[in-house]
Protein backbone atom coordinates (compact mmCIF):
# COMPACT_ATOMS: atom_id res chain seq x y z
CA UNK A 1 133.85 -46.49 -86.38
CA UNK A 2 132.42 -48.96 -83.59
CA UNK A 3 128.67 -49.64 -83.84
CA UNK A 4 127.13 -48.04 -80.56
CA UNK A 5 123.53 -48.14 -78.78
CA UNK A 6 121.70 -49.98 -76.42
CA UNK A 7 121.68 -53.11 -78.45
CA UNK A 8 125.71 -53.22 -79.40
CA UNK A 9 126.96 -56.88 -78.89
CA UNK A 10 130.33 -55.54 -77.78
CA UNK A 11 129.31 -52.79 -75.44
CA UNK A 12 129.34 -52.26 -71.70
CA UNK A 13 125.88 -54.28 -71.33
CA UNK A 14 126.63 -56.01 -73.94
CA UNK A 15 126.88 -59.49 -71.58
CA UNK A 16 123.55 -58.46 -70.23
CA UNK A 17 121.41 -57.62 -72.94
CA UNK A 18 123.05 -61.10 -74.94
CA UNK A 19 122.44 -63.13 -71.55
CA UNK A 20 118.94 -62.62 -71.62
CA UNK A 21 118.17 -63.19 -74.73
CA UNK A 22 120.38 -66.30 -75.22
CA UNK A 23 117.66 -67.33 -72.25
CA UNK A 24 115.14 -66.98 -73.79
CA UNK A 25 116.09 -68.78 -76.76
CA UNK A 26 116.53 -71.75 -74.94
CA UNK A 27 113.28 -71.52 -72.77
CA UNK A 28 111.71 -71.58 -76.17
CA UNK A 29 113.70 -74.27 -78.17
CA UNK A 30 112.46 -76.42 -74.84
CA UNK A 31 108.63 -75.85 -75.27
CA UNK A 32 108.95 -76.02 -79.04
CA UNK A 33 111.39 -79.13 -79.29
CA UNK A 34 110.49 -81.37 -76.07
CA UNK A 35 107.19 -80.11 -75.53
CA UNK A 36 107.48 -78.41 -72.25
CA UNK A 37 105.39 -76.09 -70.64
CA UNK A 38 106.90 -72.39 -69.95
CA UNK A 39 106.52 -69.14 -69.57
CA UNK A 40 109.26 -66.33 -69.79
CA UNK A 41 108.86 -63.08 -67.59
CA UNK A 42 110.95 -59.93 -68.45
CA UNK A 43 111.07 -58.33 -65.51
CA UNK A 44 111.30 -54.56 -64.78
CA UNK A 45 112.96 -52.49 -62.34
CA UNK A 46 111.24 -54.32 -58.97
CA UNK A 47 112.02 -52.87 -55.53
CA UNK A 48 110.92 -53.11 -51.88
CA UNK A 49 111.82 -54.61 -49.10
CA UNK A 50 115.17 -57.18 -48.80
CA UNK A 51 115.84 -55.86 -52.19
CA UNK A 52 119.76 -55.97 -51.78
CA UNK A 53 120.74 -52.97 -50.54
CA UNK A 54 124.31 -52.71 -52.84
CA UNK A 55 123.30 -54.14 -56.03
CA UNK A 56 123.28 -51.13 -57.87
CA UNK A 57 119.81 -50.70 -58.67
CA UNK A 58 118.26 -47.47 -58.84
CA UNK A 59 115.91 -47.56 -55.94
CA UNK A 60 118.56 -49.37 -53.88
CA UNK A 61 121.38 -46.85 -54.38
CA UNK A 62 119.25 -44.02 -53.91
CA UNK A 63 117.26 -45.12 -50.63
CA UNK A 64 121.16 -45.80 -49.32
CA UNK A 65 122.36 -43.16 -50.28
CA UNK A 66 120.13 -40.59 -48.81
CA UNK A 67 119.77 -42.00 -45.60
CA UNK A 68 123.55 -41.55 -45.09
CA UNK A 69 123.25 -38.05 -46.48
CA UNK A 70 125.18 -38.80 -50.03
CA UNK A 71 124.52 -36.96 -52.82
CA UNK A 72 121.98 -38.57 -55.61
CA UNK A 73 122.93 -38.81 -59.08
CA UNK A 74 120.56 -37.90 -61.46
CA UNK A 75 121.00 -37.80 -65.34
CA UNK A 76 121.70 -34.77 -67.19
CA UNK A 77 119.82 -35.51 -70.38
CA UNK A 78 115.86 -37.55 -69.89
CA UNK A 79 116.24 -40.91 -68.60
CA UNK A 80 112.52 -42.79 -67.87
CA UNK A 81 112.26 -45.80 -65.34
CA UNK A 82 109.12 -47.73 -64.26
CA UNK A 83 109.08 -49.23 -61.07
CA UNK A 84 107.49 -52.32 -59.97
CA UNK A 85 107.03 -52.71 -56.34
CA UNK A 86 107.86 -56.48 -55.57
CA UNK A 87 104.41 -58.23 -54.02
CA UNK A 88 103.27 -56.48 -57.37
CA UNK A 89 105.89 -58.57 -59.59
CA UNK A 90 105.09 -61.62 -57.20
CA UNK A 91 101.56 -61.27 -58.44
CA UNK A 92 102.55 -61.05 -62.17
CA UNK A 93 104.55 -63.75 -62.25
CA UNK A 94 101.32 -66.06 -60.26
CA UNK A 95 98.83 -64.86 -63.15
CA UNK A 96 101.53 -65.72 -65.41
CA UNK A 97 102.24 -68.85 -64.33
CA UNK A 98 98.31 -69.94 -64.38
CA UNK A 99 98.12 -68.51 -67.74
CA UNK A 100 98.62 -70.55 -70.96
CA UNK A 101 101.14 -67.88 -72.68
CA UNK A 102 104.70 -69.24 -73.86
CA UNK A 103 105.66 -65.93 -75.41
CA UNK A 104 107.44 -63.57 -73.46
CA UNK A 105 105.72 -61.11 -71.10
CA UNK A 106 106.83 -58.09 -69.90
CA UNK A 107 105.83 -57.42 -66.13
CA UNK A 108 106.43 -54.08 -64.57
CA UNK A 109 104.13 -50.71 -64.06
CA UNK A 110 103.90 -48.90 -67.37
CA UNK A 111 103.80 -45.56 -65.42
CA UNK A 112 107.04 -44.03 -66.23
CA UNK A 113 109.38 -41.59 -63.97
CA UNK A 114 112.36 -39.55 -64.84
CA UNK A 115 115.19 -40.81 -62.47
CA UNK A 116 115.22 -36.78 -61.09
CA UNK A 117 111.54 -37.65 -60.56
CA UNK A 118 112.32 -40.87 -58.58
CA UNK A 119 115.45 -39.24 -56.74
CA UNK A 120 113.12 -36.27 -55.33
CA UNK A 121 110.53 -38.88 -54.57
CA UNK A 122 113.71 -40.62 -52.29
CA UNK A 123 114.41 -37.33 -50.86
CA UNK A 124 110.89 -36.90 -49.63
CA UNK A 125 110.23 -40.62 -47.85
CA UNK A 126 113.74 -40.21 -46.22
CA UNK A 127 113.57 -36.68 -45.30
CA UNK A 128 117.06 -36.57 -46.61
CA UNK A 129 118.71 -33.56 -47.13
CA UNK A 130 120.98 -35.01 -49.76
CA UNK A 131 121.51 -32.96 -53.07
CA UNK A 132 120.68 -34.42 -56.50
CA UNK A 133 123.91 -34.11 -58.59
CA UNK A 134 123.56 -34.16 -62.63
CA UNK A 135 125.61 -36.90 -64.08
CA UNK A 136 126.12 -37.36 -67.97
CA UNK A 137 124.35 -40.68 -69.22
CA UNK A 138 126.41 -43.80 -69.25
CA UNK A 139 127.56 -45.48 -72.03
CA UNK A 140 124.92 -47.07 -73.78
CA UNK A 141 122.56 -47.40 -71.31
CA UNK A 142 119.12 -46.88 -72.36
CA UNK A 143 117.29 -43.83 -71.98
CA UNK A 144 113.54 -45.37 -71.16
CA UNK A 145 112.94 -48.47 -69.68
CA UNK A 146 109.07 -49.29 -69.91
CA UNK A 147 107.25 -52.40 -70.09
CA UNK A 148 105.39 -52.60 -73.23
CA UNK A 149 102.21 -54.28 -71.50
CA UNK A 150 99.85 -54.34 -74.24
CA UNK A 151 97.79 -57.25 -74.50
CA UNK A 152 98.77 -58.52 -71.44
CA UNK A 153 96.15 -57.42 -68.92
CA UNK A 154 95.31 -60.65 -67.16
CA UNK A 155 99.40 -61.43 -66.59
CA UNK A 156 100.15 -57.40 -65.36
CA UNK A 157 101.55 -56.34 -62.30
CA UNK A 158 102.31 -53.04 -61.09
CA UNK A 159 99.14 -51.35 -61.00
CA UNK A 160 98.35 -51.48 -57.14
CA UNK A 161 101.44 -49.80 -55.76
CA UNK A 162 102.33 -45.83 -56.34
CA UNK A 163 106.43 -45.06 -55.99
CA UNK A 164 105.67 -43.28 -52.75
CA UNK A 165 103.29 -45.54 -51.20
CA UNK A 166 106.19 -48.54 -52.62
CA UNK A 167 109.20 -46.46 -51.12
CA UNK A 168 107.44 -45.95 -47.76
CA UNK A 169 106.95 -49.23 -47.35
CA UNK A 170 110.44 -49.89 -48.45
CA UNK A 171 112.27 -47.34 -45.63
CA UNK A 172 112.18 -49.10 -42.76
CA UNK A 173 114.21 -52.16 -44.43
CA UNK A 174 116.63 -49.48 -46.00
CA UNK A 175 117.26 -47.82 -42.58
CA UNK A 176 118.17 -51.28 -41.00
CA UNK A 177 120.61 -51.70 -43.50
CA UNK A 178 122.37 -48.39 -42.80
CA UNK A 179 122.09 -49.47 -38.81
CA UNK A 180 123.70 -52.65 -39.37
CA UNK A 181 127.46 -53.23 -39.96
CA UNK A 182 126.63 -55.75 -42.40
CA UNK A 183 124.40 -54.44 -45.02
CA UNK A 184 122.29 -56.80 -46.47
């Protein structure tokens, strides 16, 4: 029987998951080895404006989809996102960068949302009257995706923008995207 879960070197995010941690490796063989100074974000689930409007992201598809009236997926079993609105991220990464950690930090909002949650939330900033159609889960992907921020207080992001307040200020980019013939 074939190993399977979120962390199975062989799976469909298998590329992915090893990418980012090979990475990291090296980020870290550079400060220990030749002395130089980094710092390593893990980044989580970032959206707003100019965020490309086909590259399959959560926020992205949904905002597409229900401005041209296509039906949302949602999961049938729990799935949890956070979402980081981007001049959040932007700031994270700036207190990062001016701090003096080497170690890894995870930079996101630690408030979590179901993805039924986050499609409803969609269907309220667009006015859409799109359905929300239960998909199964796919293949390994991971049922909650929170940053663990925990000791990382002066490097966090997230905390200034709510999903509603982030998608609102996301809509008018999304709707020029459906108006041009070339989404961006």
């Amino acid at each position: 029987m074939r190993p399977t879960g979120p962390r199975q070197p062989v799976g469909p995010r298998s590329v992915y998951d090893e990418a980012k941690r090979f990475s990291e490796a090296a980020v870290m063989a550079y400060h220990r080895y030749y002395n130089v100074d980094t710092r390593l974000v893990r980044i989580f689930n970032t959206y707003g404006p100019r965020l490309q409007a086909n590259d399959g992201r959560v926020i992205s598809n949904f905002m597409m989809q229900a401005l041209r009236g296509e039906s949302l997926p949602s999961t049938e079993r729990r799935s949890d996102r956070s979402f980081c609105f981007v001049s959040d991220l932007i700031d994270g990464i700036v207190r990062l960068a001016r701090s003096s950690e080497h170690l890894p930090v995870n930079i996101g909002n630690p408030d979590e949302w179901t993805i039924l949650e986050c499609a409803q939330e969609v269907l309220a900033v667009t006015g859409s009257k799109a359905e929300i159609v239960f998909k199964p889960l796919p293949q390994d992907d991971p049922t909650r995706r929170c940053p663990d921020i925990t000791g990382h207080a002066p490097c966090l992001a997230g905390a200034e923008n709510h999903l509603r307040e982030g998608l609102t200020r996301s809509l008018e980019y999304f709707q020029s995207c459906i108006a041009s013939p070339l989404q961006k």
